[in-house]
PDB file of N, CA and C in Angstrom:
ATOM      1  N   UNK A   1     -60.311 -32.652 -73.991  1.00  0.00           N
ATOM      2  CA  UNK A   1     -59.176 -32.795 -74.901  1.00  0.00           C
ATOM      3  C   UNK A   1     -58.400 -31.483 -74.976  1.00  0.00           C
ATOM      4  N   UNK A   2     -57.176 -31.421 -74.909  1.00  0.00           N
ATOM      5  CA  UNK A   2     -56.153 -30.252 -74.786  1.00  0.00           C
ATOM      6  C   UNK A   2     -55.618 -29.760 -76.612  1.00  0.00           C
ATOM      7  N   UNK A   3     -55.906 -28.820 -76.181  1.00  0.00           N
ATOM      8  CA  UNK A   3     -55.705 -28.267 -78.037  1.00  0.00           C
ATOM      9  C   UNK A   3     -54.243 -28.743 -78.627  1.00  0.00           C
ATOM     10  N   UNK A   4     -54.369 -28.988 -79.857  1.00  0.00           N
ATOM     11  CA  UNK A   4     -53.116 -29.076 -79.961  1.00  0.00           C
ATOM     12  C   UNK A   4     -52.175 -27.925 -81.463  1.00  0.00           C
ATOM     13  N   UNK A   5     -50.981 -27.326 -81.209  1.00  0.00           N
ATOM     14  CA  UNK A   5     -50.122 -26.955 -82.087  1.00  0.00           C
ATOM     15  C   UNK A   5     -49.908 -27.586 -83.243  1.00  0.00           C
ATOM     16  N   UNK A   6     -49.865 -26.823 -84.991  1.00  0.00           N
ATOM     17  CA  UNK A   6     -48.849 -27.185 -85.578  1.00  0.00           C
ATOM     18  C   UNK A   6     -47.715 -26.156 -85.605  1.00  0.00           C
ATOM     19  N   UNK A   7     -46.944 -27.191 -86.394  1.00  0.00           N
ATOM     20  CA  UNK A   7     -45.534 -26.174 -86.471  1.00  0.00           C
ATOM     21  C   UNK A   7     -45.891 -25.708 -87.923  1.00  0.00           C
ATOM     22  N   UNK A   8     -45.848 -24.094 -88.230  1.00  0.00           N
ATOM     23  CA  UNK A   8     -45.879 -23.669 -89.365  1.00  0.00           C
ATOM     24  C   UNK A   8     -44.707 -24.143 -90.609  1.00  0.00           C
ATOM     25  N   UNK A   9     -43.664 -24.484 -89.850  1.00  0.00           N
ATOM     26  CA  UNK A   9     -42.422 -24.703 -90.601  1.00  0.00           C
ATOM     27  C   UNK A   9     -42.458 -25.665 -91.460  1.00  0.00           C
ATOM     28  N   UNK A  10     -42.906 -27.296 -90.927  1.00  0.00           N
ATOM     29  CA  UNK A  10     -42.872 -28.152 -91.550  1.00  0.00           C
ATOM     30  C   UNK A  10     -43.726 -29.270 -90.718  1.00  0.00           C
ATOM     31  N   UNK A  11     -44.594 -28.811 -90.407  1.00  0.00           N
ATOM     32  CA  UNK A  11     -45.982 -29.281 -90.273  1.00  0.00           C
ATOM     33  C   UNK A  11     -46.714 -30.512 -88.786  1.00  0.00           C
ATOM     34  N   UNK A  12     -45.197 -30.407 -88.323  1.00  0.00           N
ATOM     35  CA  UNK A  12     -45.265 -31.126 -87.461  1.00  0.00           C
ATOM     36  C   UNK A  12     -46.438 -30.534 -86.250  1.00  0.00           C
ATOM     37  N   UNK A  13     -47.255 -31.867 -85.386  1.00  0.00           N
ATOM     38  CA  UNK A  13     -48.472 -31.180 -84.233  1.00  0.00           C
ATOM     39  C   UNK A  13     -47.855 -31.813 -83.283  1.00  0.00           C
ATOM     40  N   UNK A  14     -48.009 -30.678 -82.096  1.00  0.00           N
ATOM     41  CA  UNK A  14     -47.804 -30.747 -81.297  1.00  0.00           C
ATOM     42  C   UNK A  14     -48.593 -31.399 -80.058  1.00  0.00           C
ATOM     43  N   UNK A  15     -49.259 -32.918 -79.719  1.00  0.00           N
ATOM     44  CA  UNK A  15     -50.042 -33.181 -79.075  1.00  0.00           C
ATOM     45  C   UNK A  15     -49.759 -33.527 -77.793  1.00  0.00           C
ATOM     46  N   UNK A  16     -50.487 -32.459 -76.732  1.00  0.00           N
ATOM     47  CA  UNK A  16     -50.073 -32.573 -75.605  1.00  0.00           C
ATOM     48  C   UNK A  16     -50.246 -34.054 -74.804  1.00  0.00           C
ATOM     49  N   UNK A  17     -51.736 -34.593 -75.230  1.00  0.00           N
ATOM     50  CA  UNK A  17     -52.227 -35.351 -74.569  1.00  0.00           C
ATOM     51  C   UNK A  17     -51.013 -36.403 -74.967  1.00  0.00           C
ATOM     52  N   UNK A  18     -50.000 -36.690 -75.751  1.00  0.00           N
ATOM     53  CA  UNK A  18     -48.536 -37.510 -75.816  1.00  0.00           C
ATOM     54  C   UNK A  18     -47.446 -37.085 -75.398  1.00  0.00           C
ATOM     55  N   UNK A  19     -47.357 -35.841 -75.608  1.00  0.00           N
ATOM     56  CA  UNK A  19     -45.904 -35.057 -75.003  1.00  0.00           C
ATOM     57  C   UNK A  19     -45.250 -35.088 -76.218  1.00  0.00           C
ATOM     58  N   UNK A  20     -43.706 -35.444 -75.628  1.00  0.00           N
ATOM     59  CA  UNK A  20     -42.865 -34.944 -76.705  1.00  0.00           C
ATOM     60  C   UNK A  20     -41.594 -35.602 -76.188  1.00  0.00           C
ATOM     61  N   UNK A  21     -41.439 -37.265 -76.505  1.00  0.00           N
ATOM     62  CA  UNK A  21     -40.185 -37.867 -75.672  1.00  0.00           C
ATOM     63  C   UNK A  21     -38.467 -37.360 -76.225  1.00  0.00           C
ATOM     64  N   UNK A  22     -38.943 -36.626 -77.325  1.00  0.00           N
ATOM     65  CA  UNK A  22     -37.974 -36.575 -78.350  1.00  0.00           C
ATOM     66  C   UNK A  22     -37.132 -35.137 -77.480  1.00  0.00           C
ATOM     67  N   UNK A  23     -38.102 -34.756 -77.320  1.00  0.00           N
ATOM     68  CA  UNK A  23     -37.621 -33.086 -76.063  1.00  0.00           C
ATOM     69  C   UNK A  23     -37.996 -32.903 -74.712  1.00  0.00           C
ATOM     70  N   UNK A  24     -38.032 -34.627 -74.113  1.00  0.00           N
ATOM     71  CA  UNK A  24     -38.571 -34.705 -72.673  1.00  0.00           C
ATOM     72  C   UNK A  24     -39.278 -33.992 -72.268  1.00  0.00           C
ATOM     73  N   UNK A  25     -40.693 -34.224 -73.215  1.00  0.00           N
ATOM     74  CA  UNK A  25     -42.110 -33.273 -72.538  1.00  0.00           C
ATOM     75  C   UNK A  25     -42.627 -34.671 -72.202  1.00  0.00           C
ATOM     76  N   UNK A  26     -43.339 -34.625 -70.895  1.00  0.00           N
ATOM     77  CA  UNK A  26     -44.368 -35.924 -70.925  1.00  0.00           C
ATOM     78  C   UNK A  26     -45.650 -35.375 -71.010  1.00  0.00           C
ATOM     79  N   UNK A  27     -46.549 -36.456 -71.289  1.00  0.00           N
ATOM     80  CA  UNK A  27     -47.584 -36.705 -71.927  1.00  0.00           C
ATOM     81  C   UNK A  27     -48.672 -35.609 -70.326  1.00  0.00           C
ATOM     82  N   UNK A  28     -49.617 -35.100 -71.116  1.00  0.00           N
ATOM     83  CA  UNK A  28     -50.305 -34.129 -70.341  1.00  0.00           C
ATOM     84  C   UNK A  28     -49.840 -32.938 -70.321  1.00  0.00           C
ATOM     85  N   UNK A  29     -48.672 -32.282 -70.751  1.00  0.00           N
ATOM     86  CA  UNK A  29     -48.327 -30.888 -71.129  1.00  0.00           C
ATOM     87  C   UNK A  29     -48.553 -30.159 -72.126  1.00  0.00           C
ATOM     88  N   UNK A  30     -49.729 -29.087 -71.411  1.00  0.00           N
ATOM     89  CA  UNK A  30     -50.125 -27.878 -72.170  1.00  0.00           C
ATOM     90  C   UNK A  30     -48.763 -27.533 -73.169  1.00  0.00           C
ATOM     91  N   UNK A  31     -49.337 -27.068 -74.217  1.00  0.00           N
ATOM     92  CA  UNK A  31     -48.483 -26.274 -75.265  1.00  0.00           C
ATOM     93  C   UNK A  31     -48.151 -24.837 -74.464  1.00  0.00           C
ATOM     94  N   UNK A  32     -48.934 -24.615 -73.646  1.00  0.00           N
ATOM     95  CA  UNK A  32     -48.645 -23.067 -72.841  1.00  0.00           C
ATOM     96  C   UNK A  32     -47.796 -23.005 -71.880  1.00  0.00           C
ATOM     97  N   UNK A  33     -47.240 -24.490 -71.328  1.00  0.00           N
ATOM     98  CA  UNK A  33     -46.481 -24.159 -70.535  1.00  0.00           C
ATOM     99  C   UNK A  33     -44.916 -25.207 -70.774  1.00  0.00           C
ATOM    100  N   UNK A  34     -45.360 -25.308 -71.766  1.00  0.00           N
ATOM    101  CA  UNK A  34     -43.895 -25.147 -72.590  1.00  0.00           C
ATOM    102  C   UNK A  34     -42.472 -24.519 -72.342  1.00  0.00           C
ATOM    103  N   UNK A  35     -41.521 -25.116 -72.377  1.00  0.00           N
ATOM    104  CA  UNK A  35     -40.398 -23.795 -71.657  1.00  0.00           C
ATOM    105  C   UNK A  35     -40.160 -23.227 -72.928  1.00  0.00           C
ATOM    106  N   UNK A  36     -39.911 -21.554 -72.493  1.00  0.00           N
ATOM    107  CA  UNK A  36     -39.451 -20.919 -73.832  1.00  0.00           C
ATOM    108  C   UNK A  36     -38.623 -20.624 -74.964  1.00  0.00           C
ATOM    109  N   UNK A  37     -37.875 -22.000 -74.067  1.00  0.00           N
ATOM    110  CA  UNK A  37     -36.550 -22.349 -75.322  1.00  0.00           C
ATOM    111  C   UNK A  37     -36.853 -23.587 -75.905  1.00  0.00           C
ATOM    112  N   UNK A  38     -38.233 -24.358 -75.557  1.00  0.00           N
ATOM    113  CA  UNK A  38     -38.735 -25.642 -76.681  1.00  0.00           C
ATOM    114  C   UNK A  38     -38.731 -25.268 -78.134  1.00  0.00           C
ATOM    115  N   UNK A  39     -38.145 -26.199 -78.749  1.00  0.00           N
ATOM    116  CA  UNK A  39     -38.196 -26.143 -80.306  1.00  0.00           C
ATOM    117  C   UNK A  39     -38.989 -27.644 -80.951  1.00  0.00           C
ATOM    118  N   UNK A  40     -39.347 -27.463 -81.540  1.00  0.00           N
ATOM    119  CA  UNK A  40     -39.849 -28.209 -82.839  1.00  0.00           C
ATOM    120  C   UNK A  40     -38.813 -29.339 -82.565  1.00  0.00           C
ATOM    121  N   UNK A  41     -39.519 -30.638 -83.040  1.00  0.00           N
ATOM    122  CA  UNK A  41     -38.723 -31.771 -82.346  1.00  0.00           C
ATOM    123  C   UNK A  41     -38.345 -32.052 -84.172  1.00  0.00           C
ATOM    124  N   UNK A  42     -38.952 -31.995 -84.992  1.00  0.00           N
ATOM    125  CA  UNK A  42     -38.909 -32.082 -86.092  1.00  0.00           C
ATOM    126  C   UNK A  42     -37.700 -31.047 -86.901  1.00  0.00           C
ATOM    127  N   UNK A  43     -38.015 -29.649 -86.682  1.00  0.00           N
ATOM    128  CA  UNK A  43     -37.299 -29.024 -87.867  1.00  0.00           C
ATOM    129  C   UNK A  43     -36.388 -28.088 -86.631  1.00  0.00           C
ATOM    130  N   UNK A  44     -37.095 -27.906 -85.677  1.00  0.00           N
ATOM    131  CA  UNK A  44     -36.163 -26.979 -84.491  1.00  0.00           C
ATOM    132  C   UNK A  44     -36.338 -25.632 -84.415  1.00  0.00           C
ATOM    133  N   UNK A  45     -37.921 -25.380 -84.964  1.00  0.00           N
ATOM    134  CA  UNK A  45     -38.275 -24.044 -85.282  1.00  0.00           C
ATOM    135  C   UNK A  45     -39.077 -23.881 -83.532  1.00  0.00           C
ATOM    136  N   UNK A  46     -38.509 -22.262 -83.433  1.00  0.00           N
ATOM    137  CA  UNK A  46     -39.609 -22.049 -81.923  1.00  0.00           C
ATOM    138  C   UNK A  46     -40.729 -21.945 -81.985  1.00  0.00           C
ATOM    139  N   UNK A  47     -41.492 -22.238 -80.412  1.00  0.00           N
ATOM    140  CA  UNK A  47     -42.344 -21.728 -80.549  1.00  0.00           C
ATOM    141  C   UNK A  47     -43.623 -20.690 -80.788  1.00  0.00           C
ATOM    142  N   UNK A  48     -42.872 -19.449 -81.571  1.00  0.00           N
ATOM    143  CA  UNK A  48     -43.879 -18.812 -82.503  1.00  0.00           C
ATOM    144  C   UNK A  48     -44.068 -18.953 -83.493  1.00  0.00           C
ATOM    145  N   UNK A  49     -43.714 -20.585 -84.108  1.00  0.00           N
ATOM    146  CA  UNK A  49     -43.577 -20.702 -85.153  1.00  0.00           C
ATOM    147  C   UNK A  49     -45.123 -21.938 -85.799  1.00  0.00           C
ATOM    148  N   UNK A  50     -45.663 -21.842 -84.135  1.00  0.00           N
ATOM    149  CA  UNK A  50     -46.873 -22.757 -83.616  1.00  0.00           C
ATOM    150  C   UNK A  50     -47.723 -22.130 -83.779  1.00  0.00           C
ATOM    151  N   UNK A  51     -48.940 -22.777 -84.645  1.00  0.00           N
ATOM    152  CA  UNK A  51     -50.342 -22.355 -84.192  1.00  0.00           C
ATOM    153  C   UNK A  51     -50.925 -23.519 -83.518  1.00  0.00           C
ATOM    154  N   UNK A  52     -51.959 -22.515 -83.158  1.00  0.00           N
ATOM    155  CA  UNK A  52     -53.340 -23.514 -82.661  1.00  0.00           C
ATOM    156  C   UNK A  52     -54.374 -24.344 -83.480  1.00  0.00           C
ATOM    157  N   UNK A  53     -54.371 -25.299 -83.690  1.00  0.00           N
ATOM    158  CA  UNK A  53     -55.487 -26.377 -84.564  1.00  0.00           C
ATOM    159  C   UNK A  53     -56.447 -26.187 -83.945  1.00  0.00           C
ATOM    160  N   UNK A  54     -57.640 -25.718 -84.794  1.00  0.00           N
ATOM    161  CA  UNK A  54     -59.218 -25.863 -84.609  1.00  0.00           C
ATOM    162  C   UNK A  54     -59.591 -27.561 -84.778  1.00  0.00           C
ATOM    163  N   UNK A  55     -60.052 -28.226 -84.049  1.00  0.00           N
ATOM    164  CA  UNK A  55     -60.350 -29.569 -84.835  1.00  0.00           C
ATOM    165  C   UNK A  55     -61.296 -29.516 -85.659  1.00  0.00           C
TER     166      UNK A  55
END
């Protein structure tokens, strides 16, 4: 299972194992290789605005 991000901003997770259709990530993309202008599909905060979830 691939770790997944929240967004500190407003709480949104980032789960790779779904992607992100909302910002044309598909499903199986690491949070690490992310491009460095992805934002928060939710509030539009970047990504240092992500942590890592312990499950």
């Amino acid at each position: 299972m691939m770790k997944r991000y929240k967004c500190r901003v407003c709480g949104y997770i980032y789960d790779p194992e779904k992607g992100e259709p909302r910002r044309d990530t598909p499903p199986g993309t690491p949070f690490e290789e992310l491009k460095s202008n992805w934002r928060c599909p939710k509030c539009n905060a970047p990504l240092f605005k992500f942590v890592a979830l312990t499950n």
